[in-house]
N, C-alpha and C. Protein backbone atom coordinates (compact mmCIF):
# COMPACT_ATOMS: atom_id res chain seq x y z
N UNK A 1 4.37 -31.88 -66.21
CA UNK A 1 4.95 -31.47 -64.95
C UNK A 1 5.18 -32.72 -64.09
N UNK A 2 6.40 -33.02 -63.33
CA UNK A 2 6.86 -33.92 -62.79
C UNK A 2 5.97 -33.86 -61.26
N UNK A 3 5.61 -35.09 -60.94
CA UNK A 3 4.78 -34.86 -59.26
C UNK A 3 6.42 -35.22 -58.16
N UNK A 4 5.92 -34.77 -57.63
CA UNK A 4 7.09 -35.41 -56.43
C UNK A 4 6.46 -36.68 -55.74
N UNK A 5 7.70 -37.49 -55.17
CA UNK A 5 7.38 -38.72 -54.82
C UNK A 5 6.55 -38.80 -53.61
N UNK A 6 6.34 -37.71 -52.65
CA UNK A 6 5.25 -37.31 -51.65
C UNK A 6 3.88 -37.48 -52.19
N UNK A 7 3.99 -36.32 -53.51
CA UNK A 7 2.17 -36.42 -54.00
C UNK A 7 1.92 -37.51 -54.35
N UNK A 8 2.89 -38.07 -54.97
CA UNK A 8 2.24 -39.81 -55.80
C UNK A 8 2.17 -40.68 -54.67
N UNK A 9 2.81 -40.66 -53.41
CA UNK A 9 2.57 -41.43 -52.21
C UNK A 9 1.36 -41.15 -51.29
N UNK A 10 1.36 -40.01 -51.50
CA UNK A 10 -0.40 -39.10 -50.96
C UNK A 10 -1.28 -39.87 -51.70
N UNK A 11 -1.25 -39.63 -52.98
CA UNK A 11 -1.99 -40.36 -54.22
C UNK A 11 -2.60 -41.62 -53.83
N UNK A 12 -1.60 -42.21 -53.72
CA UNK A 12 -1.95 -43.86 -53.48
C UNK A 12 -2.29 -43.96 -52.33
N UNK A 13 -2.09 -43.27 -51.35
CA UNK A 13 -2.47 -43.35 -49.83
C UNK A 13 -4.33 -43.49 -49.56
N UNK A 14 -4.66 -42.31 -50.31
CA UNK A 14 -5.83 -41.65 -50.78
C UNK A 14 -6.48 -42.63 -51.44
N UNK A 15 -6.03 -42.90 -52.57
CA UNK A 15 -6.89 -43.84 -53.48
C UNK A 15 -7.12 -45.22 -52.73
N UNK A 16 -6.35 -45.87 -51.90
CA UNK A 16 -6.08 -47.00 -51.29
C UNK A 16 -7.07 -46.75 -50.04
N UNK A 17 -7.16 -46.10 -49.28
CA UNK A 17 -7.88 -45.57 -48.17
C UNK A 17 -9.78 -45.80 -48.97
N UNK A 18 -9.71 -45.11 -49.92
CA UNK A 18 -11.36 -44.68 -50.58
C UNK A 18 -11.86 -46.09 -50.94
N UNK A 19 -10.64 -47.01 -51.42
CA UNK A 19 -11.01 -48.35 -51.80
C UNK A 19 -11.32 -49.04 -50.55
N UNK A 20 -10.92 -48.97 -49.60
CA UNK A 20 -10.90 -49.73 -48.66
C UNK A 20 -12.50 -49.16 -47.98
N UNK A 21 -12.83 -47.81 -47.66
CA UNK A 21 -13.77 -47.08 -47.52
C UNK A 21 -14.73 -47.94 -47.65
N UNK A 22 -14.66 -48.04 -49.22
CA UNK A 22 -16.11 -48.15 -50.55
C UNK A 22 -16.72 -49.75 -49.87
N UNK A 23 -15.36 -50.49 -49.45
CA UNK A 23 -15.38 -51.93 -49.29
C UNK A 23 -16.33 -52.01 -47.90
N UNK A 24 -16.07 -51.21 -46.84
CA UNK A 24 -16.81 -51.32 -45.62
C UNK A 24 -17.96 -50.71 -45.73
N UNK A 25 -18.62 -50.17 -46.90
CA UNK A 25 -19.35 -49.03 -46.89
C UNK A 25 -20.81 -50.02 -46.79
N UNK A 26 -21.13 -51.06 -46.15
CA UNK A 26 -22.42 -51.63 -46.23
C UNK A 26 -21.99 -52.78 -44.55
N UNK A 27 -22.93 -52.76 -43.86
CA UNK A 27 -23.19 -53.54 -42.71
C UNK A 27 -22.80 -55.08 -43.32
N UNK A 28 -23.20 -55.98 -43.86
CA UNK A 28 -22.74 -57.07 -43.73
C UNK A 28 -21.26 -57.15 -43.95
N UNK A 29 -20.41 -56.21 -45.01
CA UNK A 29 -19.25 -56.17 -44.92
C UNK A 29 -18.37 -55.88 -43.85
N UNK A 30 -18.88 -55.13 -43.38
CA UNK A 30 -17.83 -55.42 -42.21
C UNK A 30 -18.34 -56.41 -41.16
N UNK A 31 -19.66 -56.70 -40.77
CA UNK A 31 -19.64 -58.28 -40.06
C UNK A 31 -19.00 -59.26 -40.33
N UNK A 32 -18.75 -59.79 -41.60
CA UNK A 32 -18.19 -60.66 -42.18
C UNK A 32 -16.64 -60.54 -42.14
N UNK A 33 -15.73 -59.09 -42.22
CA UNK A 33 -14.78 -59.07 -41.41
C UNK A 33 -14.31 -59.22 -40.10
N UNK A 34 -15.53 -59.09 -39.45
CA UNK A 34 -15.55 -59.14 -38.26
C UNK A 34 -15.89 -60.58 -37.33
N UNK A 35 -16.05 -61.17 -38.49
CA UNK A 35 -16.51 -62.96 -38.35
C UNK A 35 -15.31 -63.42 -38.66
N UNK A 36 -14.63 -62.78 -39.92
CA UNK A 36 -13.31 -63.48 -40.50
C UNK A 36 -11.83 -63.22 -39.60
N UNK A 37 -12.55 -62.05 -38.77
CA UNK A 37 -11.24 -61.67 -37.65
C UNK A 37 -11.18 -62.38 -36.37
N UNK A 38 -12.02 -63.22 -36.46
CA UNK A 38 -12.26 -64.24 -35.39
C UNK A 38 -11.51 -65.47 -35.42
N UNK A 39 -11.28 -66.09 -36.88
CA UNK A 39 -11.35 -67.04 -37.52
C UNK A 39 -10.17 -67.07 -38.22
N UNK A 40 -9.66 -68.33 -38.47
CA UNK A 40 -8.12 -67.69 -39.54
C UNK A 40 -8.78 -68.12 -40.67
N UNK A 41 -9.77 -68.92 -40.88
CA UNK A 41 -10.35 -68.90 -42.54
C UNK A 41 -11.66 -69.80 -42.11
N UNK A 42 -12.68 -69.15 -43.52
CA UNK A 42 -13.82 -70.28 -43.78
C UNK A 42 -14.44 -70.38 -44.99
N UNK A 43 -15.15 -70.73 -45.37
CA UNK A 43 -15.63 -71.48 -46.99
C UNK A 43 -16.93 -70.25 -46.77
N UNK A 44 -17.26 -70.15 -48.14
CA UNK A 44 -18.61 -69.06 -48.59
C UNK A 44 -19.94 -69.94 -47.46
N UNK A 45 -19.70 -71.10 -47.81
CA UNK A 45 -20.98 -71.47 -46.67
C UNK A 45 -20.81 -71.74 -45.32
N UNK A 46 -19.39 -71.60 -44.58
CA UNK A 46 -20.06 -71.31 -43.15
C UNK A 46 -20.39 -69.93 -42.71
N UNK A 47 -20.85 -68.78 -43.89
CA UNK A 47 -21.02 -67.55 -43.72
C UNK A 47 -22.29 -67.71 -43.87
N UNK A 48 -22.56 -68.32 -44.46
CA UNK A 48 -24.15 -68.46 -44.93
C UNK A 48 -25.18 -68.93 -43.64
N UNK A 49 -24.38 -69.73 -43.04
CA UNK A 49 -25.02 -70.51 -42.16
C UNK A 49 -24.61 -69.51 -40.70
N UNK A 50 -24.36 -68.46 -40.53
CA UNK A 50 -24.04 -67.43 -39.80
C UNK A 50 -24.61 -66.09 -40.21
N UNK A 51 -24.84 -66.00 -40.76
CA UNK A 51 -25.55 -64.56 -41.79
C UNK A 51 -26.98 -65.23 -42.50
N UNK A 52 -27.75 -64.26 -41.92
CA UNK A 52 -29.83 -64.96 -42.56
C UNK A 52 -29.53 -64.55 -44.08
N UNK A 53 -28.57 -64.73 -44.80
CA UNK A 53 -28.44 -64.25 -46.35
C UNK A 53 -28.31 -65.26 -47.59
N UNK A 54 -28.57 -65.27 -48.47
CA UNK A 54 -28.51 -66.48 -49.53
C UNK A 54 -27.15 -66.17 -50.22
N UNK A 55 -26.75 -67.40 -50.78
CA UNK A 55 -24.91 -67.97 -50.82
C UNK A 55 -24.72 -66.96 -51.61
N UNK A 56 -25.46 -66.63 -52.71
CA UNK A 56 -25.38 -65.38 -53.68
C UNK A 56 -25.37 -64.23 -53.21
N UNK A 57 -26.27 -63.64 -52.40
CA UNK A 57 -25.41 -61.92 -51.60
C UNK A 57 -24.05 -62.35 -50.51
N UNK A 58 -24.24 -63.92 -50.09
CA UNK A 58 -22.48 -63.47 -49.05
C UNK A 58 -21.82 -63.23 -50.27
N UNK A 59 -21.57 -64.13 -51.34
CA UNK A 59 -20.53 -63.94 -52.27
C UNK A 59 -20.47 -62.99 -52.90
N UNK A 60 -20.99 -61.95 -53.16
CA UNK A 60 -21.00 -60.55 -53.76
C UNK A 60 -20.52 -59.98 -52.76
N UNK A 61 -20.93 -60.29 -51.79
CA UNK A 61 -20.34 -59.38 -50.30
C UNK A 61 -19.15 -59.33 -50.48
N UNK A 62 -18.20 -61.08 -50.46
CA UNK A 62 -16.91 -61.57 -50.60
C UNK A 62 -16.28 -61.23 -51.57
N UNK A 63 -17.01 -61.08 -53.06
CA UNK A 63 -16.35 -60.58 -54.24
C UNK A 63 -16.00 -59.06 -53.96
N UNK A 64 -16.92 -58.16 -53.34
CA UNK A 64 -16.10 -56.87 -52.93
C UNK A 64 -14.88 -56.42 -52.02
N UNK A 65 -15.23 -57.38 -50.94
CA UNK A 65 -14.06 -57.20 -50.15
C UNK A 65 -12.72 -57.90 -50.82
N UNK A 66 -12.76 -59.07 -51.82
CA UNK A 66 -11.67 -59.69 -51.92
C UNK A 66 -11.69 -58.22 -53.26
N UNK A 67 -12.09 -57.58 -53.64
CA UNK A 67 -11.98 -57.01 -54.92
C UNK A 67 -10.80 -55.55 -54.28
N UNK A 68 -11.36 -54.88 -52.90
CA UNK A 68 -10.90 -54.28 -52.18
C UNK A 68 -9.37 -54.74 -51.70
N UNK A 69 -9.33 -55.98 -51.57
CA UNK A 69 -8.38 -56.52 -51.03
C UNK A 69 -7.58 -56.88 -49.52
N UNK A 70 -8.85 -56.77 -49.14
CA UNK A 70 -9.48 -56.96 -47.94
C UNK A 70 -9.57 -58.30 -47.17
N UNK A 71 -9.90 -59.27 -48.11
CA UNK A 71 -9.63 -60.54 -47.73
C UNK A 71 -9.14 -61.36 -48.87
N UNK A 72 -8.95 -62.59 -49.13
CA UNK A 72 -8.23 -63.38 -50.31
C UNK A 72 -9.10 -64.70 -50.14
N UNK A 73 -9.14 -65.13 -50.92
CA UNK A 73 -9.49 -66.27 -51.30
C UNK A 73 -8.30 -67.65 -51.96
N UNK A 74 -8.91 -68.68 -51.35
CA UNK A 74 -8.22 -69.63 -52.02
C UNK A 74 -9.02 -70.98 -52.38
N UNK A 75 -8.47 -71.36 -53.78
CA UNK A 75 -9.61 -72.27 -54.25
C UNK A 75 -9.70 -73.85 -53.31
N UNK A 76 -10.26 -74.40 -53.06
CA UNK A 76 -10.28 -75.88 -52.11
C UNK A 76 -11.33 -76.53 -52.82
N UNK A 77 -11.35 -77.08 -54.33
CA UNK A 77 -12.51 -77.49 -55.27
C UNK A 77 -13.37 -78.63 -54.10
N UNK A 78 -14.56 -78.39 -54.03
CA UNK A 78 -15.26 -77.32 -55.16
C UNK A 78 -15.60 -76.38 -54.52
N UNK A 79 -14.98 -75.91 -53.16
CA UNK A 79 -15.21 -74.62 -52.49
C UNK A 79 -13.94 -73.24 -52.52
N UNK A 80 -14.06 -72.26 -51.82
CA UNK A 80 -13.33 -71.43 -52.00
C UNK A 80 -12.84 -71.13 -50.27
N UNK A 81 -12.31 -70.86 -49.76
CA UNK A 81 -11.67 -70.72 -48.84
C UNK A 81 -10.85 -69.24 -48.56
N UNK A 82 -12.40 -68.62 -47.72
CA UNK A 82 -11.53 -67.31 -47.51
C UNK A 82 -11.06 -66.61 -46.15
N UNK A 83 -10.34 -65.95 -46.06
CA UNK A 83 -9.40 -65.26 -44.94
C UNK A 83 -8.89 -64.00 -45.19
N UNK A 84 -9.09 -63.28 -43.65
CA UNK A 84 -8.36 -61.39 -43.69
C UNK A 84 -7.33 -61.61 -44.94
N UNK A 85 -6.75 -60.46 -46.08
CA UNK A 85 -5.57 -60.47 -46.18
C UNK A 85 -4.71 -59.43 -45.11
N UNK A 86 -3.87 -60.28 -44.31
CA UNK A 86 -3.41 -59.81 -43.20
C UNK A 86 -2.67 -58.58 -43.60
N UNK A 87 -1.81 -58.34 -44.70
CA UNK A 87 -0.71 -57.03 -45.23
C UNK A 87 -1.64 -55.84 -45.47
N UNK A 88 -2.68 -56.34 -45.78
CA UNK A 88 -3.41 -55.03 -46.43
C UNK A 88 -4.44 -54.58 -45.35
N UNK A 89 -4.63 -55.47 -44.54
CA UNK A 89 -5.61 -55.47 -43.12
C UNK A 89 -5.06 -54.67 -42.42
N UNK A 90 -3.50 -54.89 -41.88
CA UNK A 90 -2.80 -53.95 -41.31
C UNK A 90 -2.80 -52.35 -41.59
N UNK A 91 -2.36 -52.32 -43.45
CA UNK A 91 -2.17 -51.56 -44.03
C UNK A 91 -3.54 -50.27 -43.76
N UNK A 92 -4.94 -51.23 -44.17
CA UNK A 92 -6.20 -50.23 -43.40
C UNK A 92 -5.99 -49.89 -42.36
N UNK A 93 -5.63 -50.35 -41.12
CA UNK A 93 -5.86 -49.42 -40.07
C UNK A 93 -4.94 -48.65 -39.73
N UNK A 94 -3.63 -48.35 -40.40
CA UNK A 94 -3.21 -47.61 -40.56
C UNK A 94 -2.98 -46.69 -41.15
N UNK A 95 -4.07 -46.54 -42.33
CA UNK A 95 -4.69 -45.62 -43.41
C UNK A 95 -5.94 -45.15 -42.14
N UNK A 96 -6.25 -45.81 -42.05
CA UNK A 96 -7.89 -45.23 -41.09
C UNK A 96 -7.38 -43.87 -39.90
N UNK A 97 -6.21 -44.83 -39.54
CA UNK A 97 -6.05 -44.02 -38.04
C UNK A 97 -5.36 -42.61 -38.12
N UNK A 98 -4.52 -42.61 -39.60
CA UNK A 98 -4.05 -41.85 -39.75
C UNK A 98 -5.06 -40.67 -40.14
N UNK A 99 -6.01 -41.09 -40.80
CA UNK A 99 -6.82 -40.42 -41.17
C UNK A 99 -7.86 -39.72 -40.51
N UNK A 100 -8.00 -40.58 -39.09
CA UNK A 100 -8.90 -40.25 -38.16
C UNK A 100 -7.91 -39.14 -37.23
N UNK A 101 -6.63 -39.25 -37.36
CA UNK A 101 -5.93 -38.64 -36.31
C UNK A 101 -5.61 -37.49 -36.56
């Protein structure tokens, strides 16, 4: 049975929304957005040195949200350099609000 281009846009609306959800679904994650919305970018360790956490939970933190797509990374050897992804940042709160509304 054929979906119409509504349900498959519901679809993805939905699935995209739950991902984004799953991504905020713990307190340091969204601090750390909320550090990175301050900021137009910073390296795994000036989070560290802002957050009482060892380099290994920010970066799991960071591996979810960049996994979410939430923020991006870019390599700067031998560090990584991360920042909001602004398209998809947008894109959440306009999944959120809609959702809240």
């Amino acid at each position: 049975m054929k979906r119409s281009l509504e349900h498959i846009e519901y679809q993805e609306d939905t699935e995209t929304l739950a991902r984004f959800a799953k991504a905020l679904g713990h307190p340091t994650r969204i601090a750390i957005l909320k550090h990175l919305e301050n900021q137009s970018c910073c390296f795994t360790g000036d989070l560290v040195d802002v957050f009482p956490l060892a380099q290994s939970t920010v970066s799991q933190h960071l591996k979810e949200l960049k996994t979410a797509g939430l923020i991006q990374g870019e390599l700067k050897p031998p560090k990584i350099k991360y920042c909001i992804n602004q398209e998809n940042w947008r894109l959440a709160k306009s999944l959120f609000a809609n959702f809240f509304d």
